[in-house]
C-alpha atoms as a PDB file:
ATOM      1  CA  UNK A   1      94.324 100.729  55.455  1.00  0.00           C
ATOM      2  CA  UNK A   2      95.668 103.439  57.817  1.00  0.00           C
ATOM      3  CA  UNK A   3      96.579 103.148  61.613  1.00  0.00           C
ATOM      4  CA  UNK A   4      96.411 105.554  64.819  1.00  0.00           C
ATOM      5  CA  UNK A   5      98.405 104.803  67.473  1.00  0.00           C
ATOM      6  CA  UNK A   6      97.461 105.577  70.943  1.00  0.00           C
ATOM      7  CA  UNK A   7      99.934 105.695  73.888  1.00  0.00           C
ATOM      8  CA  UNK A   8      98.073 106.475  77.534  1.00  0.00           C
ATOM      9  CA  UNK A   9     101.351 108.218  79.217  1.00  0.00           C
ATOM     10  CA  UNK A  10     101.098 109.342  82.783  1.00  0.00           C
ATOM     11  CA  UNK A  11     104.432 110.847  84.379  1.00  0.00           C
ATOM     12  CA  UNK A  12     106.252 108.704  81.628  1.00  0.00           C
ATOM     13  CA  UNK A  13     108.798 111.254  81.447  1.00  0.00           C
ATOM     14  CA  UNK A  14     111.927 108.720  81.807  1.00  0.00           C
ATOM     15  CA  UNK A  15     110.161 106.522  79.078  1.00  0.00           C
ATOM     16  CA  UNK A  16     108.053 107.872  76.466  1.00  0.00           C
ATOM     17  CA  UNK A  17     110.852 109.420  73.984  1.00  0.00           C
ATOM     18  CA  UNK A  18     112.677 106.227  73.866  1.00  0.00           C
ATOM     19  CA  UNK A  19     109.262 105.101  72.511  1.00  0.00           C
ATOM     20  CA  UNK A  20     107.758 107.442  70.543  1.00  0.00           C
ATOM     21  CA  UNK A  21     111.360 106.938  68.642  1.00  0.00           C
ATOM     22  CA  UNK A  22     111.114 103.314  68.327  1.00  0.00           C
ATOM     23  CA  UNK A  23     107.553 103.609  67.237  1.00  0.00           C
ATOM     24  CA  UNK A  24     108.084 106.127  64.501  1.00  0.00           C
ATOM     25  CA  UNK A  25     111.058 103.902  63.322  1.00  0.00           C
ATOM     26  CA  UNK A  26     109.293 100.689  63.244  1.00  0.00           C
ATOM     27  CA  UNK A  27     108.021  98.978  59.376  1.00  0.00           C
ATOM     28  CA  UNK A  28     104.018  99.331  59.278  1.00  0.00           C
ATOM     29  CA  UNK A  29     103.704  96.665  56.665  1.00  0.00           C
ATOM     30  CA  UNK A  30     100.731  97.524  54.557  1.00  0.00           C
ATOM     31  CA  UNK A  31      99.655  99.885  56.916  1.00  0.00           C
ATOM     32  CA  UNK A  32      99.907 103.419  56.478  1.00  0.00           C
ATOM     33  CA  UNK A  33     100.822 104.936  60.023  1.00  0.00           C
ATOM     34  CA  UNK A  34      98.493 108.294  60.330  1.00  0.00           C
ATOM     35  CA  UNK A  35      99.153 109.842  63.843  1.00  0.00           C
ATOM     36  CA  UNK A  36     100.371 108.970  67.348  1.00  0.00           C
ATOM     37  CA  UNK A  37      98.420 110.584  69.893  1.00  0.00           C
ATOM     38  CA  UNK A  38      99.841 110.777  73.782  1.00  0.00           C
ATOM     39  CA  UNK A  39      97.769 111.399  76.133  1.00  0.00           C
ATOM     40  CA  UNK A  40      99.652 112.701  78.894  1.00  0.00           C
ATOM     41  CA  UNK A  41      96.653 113.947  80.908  1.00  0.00           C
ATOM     42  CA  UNK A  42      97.270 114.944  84.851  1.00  0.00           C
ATOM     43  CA  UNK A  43     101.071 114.197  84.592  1.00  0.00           C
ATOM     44  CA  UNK A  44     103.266 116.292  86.769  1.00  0.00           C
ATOM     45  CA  UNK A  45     106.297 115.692  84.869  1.00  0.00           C
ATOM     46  CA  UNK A  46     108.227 116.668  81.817  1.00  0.00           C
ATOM     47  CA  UNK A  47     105.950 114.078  79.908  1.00  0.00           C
ATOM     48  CA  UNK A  48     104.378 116.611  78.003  1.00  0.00           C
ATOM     49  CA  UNK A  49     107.360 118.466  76.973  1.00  0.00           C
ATOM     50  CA  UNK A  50     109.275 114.766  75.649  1.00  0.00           C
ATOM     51  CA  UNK A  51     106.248 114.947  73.406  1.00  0.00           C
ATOM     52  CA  UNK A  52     106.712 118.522  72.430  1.00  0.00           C
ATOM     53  CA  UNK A  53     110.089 118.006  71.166  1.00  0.00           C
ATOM     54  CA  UNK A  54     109.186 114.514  68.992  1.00  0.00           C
ATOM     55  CA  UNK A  55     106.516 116.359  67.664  1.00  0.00           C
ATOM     56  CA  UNK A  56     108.985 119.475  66.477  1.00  0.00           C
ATOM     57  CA  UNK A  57     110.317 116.636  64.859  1.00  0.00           C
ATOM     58  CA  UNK A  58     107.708 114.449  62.983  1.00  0.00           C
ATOM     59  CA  UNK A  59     104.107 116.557  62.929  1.00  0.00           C
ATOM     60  CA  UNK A  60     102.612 112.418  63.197  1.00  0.00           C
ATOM     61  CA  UNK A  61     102.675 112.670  66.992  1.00  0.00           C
ATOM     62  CA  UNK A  62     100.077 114.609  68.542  1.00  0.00           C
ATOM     63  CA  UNK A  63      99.104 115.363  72.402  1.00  0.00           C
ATOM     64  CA  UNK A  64      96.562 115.636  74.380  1.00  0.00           C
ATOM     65  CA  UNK A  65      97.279 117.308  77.535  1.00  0.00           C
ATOM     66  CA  UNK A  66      96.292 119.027  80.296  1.00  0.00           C
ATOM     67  CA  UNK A  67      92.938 118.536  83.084  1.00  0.00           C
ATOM     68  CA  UNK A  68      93.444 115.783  85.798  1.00  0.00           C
ATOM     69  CA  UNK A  69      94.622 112.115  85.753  1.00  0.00           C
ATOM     70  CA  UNK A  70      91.204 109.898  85.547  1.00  0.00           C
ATOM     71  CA  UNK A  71      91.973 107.023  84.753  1.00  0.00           C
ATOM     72  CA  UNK A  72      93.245 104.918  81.895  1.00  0.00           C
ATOM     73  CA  UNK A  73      89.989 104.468  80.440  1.00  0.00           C
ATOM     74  CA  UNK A  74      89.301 108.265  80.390  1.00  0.00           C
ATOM     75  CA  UNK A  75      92.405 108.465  78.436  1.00  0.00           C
ATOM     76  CA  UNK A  76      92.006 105.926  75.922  1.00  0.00           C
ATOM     77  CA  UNK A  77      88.271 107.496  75.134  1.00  0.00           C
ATOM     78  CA  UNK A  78      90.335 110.935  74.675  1.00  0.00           C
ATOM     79  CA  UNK A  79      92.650 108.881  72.133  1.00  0.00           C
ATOM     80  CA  UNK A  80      89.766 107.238  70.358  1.00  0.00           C
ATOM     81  CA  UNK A  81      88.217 110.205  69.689  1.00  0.00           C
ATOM     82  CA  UNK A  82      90.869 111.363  67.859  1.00  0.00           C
ATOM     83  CA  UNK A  83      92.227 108.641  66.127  1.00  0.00           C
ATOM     84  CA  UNK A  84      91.609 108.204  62.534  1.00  0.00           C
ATOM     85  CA  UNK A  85      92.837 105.164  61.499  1.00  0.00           C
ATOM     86  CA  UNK A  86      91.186 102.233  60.900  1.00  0.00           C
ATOM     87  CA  UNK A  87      93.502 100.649  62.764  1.00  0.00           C
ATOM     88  CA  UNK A  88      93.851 101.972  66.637  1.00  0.00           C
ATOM     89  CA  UNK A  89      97.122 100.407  67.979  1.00  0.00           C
ATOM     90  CA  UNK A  90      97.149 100.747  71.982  1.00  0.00           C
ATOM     91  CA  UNK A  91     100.395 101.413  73.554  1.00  0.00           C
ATOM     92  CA  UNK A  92     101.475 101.467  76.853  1.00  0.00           C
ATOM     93  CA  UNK A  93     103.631 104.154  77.645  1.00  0.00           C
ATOM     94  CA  UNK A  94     106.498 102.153  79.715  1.00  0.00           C
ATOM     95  CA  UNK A  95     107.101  98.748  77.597  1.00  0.00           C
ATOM     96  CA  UNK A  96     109.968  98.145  74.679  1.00  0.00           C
ATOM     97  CA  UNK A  97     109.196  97.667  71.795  1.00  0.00           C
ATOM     98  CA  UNK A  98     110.717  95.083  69.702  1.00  0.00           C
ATOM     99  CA  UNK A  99     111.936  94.754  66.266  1.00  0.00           C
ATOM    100  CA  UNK A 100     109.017  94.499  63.811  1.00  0.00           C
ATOM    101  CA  UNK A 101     106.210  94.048  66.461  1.00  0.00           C
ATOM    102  CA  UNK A 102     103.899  96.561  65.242  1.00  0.00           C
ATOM    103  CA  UNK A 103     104.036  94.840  61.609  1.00  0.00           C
ATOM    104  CA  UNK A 104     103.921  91.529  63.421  1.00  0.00           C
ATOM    105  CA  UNK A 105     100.668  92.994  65.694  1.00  0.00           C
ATOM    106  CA  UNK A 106      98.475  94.497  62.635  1.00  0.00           C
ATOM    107  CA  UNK A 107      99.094  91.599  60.078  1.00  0.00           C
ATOM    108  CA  UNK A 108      95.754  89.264  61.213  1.00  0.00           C
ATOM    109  CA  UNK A 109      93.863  92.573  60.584  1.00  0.00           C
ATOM    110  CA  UNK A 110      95.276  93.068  57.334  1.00  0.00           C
ATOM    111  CA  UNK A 111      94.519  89.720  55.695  1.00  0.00           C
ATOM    112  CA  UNK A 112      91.237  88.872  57.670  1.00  0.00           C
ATOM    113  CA  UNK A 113      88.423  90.800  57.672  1.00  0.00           C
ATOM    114  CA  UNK A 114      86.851  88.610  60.659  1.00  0.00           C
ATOM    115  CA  UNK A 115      89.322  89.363  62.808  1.00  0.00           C
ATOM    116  CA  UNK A 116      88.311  92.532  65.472  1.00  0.00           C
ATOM    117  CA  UNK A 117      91.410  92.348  67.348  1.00  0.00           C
ATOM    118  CA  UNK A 118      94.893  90.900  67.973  1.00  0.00           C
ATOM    119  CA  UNK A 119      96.693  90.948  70.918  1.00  0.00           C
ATOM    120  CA  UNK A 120     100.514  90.862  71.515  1.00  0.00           C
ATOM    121  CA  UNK A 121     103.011  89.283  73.897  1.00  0.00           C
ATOM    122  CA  UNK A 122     104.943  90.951  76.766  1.00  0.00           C
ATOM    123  CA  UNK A 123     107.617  90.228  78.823  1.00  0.00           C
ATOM    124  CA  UNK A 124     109.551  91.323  81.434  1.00  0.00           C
ATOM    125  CA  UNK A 125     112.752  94.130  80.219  1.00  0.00           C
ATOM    126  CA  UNK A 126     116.186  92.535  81.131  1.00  0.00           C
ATOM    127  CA  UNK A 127     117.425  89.190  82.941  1.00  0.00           C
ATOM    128  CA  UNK A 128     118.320  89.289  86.377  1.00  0.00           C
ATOM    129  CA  UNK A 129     118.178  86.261  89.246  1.00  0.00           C
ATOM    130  CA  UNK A 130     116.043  88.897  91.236  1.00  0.00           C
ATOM    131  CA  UNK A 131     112.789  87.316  92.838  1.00  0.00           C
ATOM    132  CA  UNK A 132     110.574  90.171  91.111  1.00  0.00           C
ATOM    133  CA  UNK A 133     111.962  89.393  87.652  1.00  0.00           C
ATOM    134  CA  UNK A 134     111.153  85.993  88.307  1.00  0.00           C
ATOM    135  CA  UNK A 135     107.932  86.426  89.437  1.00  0.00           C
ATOM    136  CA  UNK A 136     107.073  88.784  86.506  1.00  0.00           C
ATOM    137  CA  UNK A 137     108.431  86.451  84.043  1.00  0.00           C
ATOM    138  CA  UNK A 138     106.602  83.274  85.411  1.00  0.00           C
ATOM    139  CA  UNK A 139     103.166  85.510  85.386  1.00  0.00           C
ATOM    140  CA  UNK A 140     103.773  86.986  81.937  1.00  0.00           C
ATOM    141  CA  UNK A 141     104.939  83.197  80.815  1.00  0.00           C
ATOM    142  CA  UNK A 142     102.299  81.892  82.349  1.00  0.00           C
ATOM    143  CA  UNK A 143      99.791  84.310  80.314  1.00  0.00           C
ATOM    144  CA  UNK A 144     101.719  83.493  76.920  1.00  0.00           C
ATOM    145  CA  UNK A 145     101.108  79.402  77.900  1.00  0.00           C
ATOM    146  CA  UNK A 146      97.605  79.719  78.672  1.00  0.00           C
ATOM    147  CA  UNK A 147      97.077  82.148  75.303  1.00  0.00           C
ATOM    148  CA  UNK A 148      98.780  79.754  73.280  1.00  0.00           C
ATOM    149  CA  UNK A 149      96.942  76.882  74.930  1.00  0.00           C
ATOM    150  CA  UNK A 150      93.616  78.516  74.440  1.00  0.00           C
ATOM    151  CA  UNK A 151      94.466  79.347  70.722  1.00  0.00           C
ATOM    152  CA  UNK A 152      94.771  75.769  70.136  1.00  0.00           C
ATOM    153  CA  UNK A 153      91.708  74.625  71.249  1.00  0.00           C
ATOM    154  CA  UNK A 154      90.203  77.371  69.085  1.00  0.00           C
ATOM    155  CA  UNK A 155      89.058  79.479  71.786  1.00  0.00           C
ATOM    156  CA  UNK A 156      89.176  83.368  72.275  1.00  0.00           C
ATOM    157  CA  UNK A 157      92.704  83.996  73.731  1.00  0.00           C
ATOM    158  CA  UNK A 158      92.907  86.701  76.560  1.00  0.00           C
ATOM    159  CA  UNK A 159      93.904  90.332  75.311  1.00  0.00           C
ATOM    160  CA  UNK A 160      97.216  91.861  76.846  1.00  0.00           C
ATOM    161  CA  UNK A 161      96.385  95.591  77.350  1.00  0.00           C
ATOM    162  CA  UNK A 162     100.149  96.362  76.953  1.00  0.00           C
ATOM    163  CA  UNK A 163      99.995  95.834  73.553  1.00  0.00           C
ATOM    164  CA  UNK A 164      97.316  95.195  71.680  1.00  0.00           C
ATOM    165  CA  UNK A 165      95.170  96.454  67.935  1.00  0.00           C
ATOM    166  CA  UNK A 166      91.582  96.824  67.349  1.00  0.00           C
ATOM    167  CA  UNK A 167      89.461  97.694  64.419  1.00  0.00           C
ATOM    168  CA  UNK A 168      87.980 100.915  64.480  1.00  0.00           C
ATOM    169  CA  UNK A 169      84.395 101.031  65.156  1.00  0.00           C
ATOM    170  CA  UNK A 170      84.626  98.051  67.953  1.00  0.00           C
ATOM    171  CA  UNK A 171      85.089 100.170  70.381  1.00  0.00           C
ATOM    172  CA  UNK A 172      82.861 103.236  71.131  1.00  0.00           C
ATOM    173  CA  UNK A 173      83.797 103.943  74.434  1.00  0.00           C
ATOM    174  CA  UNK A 174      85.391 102.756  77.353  1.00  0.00           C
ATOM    175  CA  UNK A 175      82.860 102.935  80.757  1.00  0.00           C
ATOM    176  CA  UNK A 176      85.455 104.916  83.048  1.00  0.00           C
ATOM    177  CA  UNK A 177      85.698 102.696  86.006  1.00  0.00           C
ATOM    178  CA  UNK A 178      86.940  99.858  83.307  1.00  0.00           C
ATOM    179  CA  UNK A 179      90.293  98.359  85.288  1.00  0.00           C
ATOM    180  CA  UNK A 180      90.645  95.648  82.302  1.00  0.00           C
ATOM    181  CA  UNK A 181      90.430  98.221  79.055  1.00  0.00           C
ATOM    182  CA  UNK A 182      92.216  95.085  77.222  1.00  0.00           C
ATOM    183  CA  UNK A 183      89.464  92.546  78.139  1.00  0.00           C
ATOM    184  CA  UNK A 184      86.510  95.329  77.745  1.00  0.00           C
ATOM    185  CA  UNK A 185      87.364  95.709  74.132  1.00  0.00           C
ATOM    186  CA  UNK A 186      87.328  91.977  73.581  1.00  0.00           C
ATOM    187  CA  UNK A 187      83.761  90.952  75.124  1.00  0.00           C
ATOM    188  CA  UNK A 188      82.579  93.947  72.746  1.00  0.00           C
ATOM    189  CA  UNK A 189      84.862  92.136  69.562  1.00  0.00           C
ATOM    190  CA  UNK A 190      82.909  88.742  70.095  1.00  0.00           C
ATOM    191  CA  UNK A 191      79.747  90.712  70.774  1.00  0.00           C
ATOM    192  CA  UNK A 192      80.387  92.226  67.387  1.00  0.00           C
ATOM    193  CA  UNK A 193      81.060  88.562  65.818  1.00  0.00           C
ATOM    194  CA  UNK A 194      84.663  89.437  65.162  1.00  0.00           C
ATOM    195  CA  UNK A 195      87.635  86.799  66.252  1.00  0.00           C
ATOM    196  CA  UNK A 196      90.309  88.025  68.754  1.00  0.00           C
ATOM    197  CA  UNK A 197      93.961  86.411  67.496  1.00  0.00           C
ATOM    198  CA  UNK A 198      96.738  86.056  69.818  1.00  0.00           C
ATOM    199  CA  UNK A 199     100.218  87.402  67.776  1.00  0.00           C
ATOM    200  CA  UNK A 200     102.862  85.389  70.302  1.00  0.00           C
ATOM    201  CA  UNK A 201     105.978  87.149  68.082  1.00  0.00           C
ATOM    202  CA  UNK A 202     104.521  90.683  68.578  1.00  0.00           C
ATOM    203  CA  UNK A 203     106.727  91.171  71.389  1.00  0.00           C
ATOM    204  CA  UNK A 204     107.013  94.413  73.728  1.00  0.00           C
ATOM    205  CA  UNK A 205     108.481  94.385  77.013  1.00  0.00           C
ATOM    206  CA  UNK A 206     107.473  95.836  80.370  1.00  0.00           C
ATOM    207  CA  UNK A 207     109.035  97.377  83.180  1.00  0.00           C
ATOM    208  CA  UNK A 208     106.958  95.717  85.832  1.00  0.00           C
ATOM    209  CA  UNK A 209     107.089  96.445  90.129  1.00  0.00           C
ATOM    210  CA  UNK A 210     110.734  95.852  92.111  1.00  0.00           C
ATOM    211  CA  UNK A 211     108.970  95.888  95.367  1.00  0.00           C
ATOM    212  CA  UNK A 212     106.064  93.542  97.291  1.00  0.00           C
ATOM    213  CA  UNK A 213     104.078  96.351  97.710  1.00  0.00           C
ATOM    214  CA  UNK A 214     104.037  97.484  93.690  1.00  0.00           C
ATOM    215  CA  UNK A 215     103.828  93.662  93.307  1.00  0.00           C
ATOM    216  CA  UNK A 216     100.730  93.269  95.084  1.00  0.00           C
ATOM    217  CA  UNK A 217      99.302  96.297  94.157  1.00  0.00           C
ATOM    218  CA  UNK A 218      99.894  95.672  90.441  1.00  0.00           C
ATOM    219  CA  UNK A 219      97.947  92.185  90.762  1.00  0.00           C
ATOM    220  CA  UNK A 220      95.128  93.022  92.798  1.00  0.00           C
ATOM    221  CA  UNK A 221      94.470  95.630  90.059  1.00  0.00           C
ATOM    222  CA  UNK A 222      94.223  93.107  87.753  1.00  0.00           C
ATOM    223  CA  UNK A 223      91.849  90.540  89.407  1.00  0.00           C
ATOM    224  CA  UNK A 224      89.621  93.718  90.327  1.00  0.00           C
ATOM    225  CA  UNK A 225      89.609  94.732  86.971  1.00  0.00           C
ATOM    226  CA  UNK A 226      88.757  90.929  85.979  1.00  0.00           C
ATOM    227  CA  UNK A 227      86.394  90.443  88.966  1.00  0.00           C
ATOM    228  CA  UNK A 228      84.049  93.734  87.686  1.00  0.00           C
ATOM    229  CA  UNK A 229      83.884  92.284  83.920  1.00  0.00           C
ATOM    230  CA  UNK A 230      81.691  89.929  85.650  1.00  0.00           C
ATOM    231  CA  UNK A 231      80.028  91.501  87.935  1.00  0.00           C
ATOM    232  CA  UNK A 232      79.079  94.390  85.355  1.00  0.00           C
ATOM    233  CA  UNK A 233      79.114  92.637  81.901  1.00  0.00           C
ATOM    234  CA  UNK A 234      78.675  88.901  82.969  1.00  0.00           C
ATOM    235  CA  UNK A 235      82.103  88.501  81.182  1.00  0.00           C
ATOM    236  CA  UNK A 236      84.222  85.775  82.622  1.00  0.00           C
ATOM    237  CA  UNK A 237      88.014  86.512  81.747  1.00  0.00           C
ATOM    238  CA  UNK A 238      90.009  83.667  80.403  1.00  0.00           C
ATOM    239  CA  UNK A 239      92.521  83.653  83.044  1.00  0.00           C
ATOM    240  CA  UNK A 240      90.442  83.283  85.810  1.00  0.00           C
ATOM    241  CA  UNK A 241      89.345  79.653  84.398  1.00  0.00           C
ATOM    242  CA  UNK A 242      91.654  77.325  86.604  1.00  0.00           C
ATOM    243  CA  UNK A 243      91.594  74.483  83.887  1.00  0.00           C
ATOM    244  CA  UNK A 244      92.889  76.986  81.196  1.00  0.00           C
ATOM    245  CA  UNK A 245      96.187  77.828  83.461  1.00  0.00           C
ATOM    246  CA  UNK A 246      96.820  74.049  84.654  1.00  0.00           C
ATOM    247  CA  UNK A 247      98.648  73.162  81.798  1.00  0.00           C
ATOM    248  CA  UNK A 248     100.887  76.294  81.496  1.00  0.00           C
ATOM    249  CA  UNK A 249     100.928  76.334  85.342  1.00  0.00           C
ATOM    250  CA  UNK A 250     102.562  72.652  85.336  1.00  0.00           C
ATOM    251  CA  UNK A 251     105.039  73.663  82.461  1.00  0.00           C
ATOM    252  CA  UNK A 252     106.656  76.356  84.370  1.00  0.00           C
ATOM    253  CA  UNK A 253     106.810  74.547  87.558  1.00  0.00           C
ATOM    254  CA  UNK A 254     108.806  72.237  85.806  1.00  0.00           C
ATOM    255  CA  UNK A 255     110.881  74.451  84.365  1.00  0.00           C
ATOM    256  CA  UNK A 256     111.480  76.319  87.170  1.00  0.00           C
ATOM    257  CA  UNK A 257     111.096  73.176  90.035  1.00  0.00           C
ATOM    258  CA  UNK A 258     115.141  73.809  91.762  1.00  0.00           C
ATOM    259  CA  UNK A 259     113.790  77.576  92.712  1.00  0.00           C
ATOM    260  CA  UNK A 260     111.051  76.262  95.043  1.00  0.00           C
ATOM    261  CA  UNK A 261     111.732  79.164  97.724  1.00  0.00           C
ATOM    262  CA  UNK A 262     110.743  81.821  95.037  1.00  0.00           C
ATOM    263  CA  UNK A 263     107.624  79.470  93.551  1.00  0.00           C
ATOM    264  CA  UNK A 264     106.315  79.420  97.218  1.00  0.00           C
ATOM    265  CA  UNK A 265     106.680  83.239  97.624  1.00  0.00           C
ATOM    266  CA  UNK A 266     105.030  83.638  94.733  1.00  0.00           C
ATOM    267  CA  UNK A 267     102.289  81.453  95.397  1.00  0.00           C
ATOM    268  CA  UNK A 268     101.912  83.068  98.836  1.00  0.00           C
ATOM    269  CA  UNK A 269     101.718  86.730  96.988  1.00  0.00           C
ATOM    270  CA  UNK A 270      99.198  85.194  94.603  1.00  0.00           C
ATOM    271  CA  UNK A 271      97.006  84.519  97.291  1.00  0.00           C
ATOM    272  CA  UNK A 272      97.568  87.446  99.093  1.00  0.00           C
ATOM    273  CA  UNK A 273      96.572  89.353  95.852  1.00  0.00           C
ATOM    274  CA  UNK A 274      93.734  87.934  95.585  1.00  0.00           C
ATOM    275  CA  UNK A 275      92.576  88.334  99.110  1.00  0.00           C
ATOM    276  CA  UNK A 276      93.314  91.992  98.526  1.00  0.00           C
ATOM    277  CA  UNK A 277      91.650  92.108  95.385  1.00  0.00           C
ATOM    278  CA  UNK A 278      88.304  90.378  96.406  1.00  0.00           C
ATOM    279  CA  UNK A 279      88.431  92.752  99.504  1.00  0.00           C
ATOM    280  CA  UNK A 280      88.679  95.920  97.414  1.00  0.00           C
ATOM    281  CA  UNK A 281      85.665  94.793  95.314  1.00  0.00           C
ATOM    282  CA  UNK A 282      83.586  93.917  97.788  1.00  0.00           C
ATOM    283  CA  UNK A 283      83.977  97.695  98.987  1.00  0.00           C
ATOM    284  CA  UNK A 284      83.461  98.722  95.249  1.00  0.00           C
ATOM    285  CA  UNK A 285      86.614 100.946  95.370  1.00  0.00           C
ATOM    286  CA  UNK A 286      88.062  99.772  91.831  1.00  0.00           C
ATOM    287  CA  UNK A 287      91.372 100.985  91.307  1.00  0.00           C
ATOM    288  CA  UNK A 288      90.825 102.435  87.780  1.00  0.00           C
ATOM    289  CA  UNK A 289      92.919 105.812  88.578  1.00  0.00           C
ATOM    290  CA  UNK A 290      96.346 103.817  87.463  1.00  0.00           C
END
């Protein structure tokens, strides 16, 4: 089997050489790795020319460049295009990657032909005692809990569109106001009778928002991009179940019960988020430009 790999990069300039290193280094056990395609489409950086150098380098990594930024969706249909693999690996641009994860990620497809896609685990970069790393870590723990939990019960984990590989073929293309490309791809996996595996020791991790306002405006993205899967496909994502996150959600307040100040603000941005979010699709302005 061969694999594309597909990395949506907009003004990724500080971040995507770092990766497209660490991608071309990793093992691709019993895969053969094809191409890396960047989109760097509408970026106003020196994205583009990161890429031009790596690609000097290893003739692997292509680019796609140029037009306007529209959207991660857009982007990932630009990638898909062009991949030839029959593997598509999905990147994004910003995370770490860790030892082995791409091995780790691919492995379910190798040895089972049922399974349409597998989804990997991310985490926060760094430890700090900052509320935002906090925060970031208790939401991205919280998503590896309820995963695991669902896994167990034998039910379709949710997809983690940081990281994430999909058969080729699944996915023809993504509707462009799509907020939740990661949850898209698996309603059409199921629809296609193919399993969706959670890979917990795939790991990547993120650099997610250092300020309330990137906070809030990175969740109420999310729960938009949740909120139209069911308005539009009748697709109800995992994470918006409250019984699936009560277990996880009692775990980490345990864990974390002697920083009660920080659980409260987070609870208090959680609802905020979702206020904002429900507000924003209400008005039908999804936020799929990200």
């Amino acid at each position: 089997m061969t694999m594309s790999i597909g990395i949506p990069a907009y003004n990724e300039e500080k971040s995507i050489s770092q990766l497209l290193r660490s991608v071309l280094q990793q093992p691709t056990d019993g895969l053969a790795l094809k191409e890396v395609i960047v989109n760097a489409s509408g970026s106003t950086d020196d994205t583009e020319k990161k890429v031009q150098l790596i690609i000097r380098a290893d003739s692997r990594v292509k680019l796609i460049s140029g037009g306007k930024r529209k959207g991660k969706a857009t982007a990932l249909n630009s990638i898909l295009r062009k991949a030839k693999g029959s593997v598509v690996l999905l990147i994004d641009a910003d995370v770490v990657l860790e030892k082995r994860c791409i091995a780790k990620i691919t492995q379910p497809l190798l040895t089972n032909e049922k399974v349409g896609i597998c989804s990997g685990n991310t985490m926060p970069v760094g430890e700090d005692d900052s509320f935002f790393h906090f925060a970031s870590l208790f939401i991205r723990s919280l998503h590896h809990e309820m995963c695991a939990y669902l896994t167990l019960k034998g039910l379709t984990p949710k997809v983690n569109g940081s990281f994430y590989a999909i058969r080729q073929g699944i996915i023809d293309d993504y509707p462009r106001h799509v907020v939740s490309d990661d949850e898209y791809a698996s309603w059409q996996a199921q629809k296609k009778g193919y399993e969706v595996v959670y890979v917990p020791d795939a790991m990547v991790y993120a650099r997610d928002p250092s300020t309330f306002g990137s906070f809030l405006k990175w969740q109420r993205r999310i729960i938009v991009g949740q909120l139209y899967m069911m308005r539009h496909f009748n697709y109800q994502v995992p994470t918006l179940r409250a019984s699936f996150a009560v277990p996880g959600i009692f775990k980490l307040l345990k864990e974390h019960k002697r920083r009660v100040l920080s659980l409260l603000t987070l609870a208090t941005l959680g609802a905020l988020s979702f206020l904002l979010a429900f507000i924003t699709f209400l008005r039908n302005e999804v936020p799929y430009a990200y």
